[in-house]
Protein backbone atom coordinates (compact mmCIF):
# COMPACT_ATOMS: atom_id res chain seq x y z
CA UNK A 1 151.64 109.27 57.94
CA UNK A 2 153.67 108.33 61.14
CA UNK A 3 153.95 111.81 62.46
CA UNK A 4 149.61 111.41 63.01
CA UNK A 5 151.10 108.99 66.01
CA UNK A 6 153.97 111.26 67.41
CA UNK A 7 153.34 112.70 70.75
CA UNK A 8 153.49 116.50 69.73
CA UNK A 9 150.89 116.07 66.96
CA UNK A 10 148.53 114.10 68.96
CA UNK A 11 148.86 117.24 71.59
CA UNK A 12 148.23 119.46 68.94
CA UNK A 13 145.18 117.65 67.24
CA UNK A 14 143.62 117.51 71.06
CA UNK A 15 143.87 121.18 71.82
CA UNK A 16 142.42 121.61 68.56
CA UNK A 17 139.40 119.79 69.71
CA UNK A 18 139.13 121.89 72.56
CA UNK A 19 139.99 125.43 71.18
CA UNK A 20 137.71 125.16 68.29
CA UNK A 21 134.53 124.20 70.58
CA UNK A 22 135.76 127.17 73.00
CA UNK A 23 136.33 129.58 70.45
CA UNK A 24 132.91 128.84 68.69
CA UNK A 25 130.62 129.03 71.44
CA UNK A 26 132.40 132.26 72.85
CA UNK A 27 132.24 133.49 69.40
CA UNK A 28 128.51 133.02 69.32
CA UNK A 29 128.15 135.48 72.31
CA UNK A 30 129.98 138.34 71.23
CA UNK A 31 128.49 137.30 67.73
CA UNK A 32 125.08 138.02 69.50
CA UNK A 33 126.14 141.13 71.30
CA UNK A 34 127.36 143.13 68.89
CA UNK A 35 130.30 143.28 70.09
CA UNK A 36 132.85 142.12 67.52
CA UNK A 37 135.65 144.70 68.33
CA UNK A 38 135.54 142.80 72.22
CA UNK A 39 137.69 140.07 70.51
CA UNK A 40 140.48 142.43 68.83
CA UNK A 41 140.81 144.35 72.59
CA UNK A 42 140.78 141.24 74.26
CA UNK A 43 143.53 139.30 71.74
CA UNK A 44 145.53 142.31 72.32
CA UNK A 45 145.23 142.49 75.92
CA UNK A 46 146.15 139.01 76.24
CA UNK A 47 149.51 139.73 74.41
CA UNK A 48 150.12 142.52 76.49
CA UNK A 49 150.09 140.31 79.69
CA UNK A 50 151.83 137.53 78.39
CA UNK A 51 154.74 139.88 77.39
CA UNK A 52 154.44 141.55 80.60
CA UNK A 53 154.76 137.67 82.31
CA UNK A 54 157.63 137.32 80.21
CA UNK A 55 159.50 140.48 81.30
CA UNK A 56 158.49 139.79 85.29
CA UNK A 57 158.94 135.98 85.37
CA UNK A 58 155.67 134.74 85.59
CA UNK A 59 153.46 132.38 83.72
CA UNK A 60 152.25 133.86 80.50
CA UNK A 61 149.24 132.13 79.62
CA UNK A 62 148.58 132.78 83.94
CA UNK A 63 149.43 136.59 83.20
CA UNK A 64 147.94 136.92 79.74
CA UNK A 65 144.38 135.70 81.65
CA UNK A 66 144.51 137.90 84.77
CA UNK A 67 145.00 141.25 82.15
CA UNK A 68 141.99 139.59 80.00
CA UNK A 69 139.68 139.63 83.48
CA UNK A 70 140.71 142.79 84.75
CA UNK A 71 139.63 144.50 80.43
CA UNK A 72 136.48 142.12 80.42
CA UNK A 73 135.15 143.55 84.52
CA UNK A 74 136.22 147.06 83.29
CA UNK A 75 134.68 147.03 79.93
CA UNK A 76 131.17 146.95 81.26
CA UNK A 77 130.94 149.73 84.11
CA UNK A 78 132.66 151.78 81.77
CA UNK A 79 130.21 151.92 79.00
CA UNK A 80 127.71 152.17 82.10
CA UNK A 81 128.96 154.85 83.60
CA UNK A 82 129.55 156.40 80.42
CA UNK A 83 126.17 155.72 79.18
CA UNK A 84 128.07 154.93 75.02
CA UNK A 85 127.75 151.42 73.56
CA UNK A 86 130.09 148.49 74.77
CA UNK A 87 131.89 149.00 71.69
CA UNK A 88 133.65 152.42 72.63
CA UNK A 89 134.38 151.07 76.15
CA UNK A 90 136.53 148.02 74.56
CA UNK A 91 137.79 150.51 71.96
CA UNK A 92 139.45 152.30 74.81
CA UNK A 93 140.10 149.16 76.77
CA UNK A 94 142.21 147.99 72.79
CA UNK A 95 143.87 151.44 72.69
CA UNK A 96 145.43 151.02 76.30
CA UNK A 97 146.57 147.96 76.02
CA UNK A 98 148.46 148.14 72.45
CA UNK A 99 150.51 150.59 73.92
CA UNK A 100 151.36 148.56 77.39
CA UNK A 101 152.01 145.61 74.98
CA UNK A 102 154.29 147.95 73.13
CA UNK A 103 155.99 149.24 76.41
CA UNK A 104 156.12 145.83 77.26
CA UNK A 105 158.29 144.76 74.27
CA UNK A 106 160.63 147.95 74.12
CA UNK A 107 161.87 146.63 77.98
CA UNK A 108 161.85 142.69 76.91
CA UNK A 109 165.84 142.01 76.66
CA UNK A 110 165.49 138.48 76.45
CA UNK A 111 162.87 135.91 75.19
CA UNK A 112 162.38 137.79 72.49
CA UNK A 113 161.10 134.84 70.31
CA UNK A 114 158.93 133.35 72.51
CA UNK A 115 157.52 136.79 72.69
CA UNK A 116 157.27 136.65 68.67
CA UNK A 117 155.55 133.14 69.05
CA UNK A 118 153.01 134.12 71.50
CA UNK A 119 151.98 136.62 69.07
CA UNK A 120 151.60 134.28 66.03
CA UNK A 121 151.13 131.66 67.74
CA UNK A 122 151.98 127.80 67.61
CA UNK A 123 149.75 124.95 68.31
CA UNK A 124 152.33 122.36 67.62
CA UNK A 125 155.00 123.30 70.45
CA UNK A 126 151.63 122.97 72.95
CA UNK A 127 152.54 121.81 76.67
CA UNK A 128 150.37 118.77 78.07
CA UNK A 129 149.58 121.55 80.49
CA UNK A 130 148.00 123.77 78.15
CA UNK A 131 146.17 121.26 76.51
CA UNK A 132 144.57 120.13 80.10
CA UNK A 133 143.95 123.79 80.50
CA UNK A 134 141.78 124.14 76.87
CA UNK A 135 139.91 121.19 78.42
CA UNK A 136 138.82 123.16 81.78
CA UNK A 137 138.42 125.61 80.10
CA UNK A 138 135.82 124.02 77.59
CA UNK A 139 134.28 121.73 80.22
CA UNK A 140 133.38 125.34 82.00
CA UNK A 141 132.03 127.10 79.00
CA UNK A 142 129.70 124.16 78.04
CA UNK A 143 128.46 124.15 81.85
CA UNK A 144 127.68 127.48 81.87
CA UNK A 145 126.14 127.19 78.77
CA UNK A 146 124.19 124.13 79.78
CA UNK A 147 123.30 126.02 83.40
CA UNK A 148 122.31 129.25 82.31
CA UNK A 149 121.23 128.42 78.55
CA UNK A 150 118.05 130.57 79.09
CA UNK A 151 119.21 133.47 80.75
CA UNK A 152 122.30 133.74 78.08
CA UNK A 153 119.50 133.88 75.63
CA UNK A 154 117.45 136.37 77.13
CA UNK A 155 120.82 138.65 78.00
CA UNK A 156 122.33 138.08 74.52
CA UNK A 157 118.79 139.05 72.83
CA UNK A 158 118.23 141.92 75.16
CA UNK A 159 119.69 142.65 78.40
CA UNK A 160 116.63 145.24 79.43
CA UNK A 161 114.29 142.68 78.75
CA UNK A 162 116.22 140.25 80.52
CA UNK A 163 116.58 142.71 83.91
CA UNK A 164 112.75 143.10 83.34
CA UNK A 165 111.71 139.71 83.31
CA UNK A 166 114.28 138.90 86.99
CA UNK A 167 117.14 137.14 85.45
CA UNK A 168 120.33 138.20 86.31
CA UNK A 169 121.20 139.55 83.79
CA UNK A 170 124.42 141.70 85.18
CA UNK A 171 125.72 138.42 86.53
CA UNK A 172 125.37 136.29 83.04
CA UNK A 173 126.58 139.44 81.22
CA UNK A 174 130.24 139.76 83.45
CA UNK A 175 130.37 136.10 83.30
CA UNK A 176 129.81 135.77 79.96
CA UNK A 177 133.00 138.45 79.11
CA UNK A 178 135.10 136.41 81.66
CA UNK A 179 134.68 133.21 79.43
CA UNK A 180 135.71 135.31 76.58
CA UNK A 181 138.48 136.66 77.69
CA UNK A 182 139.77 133.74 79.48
CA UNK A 183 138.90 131.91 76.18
CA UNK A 184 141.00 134.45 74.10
CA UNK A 185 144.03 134.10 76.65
CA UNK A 186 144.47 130.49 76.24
CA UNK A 187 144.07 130.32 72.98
CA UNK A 188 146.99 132.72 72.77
CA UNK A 189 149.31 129.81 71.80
CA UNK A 190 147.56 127.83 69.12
CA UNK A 191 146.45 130.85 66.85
CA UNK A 192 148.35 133.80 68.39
CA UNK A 193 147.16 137.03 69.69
CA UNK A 194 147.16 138.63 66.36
CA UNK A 195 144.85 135.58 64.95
CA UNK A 196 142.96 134.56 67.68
CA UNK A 197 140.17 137.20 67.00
CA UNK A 198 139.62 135.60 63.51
CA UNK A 199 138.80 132.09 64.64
CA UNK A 200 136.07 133.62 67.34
CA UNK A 201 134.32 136.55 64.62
CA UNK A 202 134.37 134.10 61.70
CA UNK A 203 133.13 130.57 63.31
CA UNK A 204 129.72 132.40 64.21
CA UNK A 205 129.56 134.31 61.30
CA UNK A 206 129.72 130.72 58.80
CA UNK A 207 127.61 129.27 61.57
CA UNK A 208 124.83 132.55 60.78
CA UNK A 209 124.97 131.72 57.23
CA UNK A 210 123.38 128.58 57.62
CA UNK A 211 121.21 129.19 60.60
CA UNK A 212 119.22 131.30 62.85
CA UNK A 213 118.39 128.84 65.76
CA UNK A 214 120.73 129.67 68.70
CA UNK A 215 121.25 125.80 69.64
CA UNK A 216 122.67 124.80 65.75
CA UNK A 217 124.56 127.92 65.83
CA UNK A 218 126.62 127.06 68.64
CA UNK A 219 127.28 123.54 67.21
CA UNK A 220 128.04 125.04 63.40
CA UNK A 221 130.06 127.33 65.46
CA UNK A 222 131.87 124.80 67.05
CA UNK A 223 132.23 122.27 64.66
CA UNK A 224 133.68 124.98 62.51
CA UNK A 225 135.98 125.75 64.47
CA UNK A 226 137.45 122.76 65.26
CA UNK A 227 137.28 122.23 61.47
CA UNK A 228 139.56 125.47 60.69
CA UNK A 229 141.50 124.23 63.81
CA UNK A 230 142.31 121.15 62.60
CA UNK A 231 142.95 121.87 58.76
CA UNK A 232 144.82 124.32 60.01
CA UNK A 233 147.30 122.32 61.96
CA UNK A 234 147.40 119.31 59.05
CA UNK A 235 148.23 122.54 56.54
CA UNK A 236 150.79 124.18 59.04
CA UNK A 237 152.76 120.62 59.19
CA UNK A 238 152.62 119.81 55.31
CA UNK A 239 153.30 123.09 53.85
CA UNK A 240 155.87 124.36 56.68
CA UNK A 241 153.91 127.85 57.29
CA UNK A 242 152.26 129.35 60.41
CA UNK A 243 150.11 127.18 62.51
CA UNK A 244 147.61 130.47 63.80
CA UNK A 245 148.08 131.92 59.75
CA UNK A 246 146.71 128.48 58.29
CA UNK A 247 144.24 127.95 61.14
CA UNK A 248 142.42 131.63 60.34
CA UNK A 249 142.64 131.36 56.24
CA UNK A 250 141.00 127.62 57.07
CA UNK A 251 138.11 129.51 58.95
CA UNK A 252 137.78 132.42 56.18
CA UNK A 253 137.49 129.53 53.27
CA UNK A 254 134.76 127.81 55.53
CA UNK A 255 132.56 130.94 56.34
CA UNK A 256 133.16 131.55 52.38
CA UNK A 257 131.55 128.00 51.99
CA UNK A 258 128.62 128.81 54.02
CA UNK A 259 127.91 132.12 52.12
CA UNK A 260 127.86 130.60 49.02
CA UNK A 261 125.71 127.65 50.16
CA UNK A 262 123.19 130.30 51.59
CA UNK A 263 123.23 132.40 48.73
CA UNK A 264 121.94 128.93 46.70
CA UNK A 265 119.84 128.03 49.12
CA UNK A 266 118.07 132.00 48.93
CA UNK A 267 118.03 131.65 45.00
CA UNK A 268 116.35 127.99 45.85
CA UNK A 269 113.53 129.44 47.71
CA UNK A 270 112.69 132.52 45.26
């Protein structure tokens, strides 16, 4: 057990830490907005930036985050404007962006693999930067959680009830698709862009099983999360497979956990 004290894996086990409590709590809101499909147009749109900072030179992860805010600040004025569901919007918003990603990767003539890793992803060749970056990242979510915990539960319930009763609700609703996307582009690296949706639909959806109360659902969320996160990474360095692969089947055997404890629990109570 020697490699628990090597440098890499102690990077790797710390990022977990911070991209399962990330992932889970920005799970929970587009868990609560209906909005599932946000995660799949996002996790693509991510890819397509990094690939595009890897053809022009510039950061990834920096690039990959920019392309997520400029999807999450269009998504909303055009379902608006459109007067359709959110869900359209981001399907256009996915469309678009799978085929930059894929004009992106025809015109990449080198760094080709790095490419291949950012879209499986790879939480055990983690930078000390990006781990520092999971942790702003988290500390930010859990303040804005923590600031505006009652207008994100008004917006997330009902955003014409929120408007109604003065909260801001335009404000909490942007912000709250900035943390997810910026959310989704970091994580780009430990569970990939192809994965990285699974970790933020399934965490909330084990969390559900077991719960309706919005404050245990974010910590169930969370906590499973960094559960899959961490299972995943012990898996990925025992069996010698895919870091983001093992990370998402951890999450699918834990929400399969939770179904079966609630489907007990219902037979309990009948």
């Amino acid at each position: 057990m020697e490699f628990l004290h090597t440098h890499f894996f102690i990077k790797a086990l710390v990022a977990s830490l911070f991209a399962g409590i990330t992932c889970g709590i920005a799970g929970v809101w587009i868990y609560l907005l209906n909005i599932p499909f946000l995660g799949v147009a996002m996790a693509h749109t991510a890819f397509a930036g990094a690939v595009f900072g890897l053809l022009t030179g510039i950061n990834p992860v920096f690039s990959g985050a920019v392309f997520c805010l400029i999807a999450a600040f269009c998504i909303g004025p055009i379902a608006e404007k459109g007067d359709f569901s959110p869900n359209i919007s981001t399907g256009i918003i996915f469309s678009f962006m799978l085929g930059l990603a894929f004009i992106f990767m025809s015109k990449l003539k080198t760094n080709i693999s790095e490419a291949l890793l950012l879209m499986w992803g790879s939480i055990l060749t983690i930078s000390v930067k990006d781990v520092y970056l999971l942790a702003a990242v988290a500390a930010l979510t859990i303040a804005f959680l923590i600031i505006f915990r009652k207008g994100i539960k008004a917006v997330v319930y009902s955003r014409s009830i929120a408007f109604a009763s003065g909260i801001p609700e335009k404000f909490i609703f942007y912000s709250l698709l900035a943390l997810c996307a910026v959310t989704i582009s970091i994580n780009v690296r430990t569970t990939g862009a192809l994965l990285v949706y699974g970790l933020i639909a399934v965490s909330p959806a084990s969390a559900a099983q077991l719960t309706q109360r919005l404050n245990r659902m974010y910590i169930l969320s969370a906590a499973f999360a960094v559960a899959a996160c961490v299972s995943g990474l012990f898996a990925s360095y025992f069996f010698d497979i895919p870091a983001g692969a093992a990370i998402i089947t951890a999450a699918a055997t834990i929400f399969v956990l939770s179904f079966a404890v609630n489907k007990i629990n219902v037979q309990k109570a009948a």
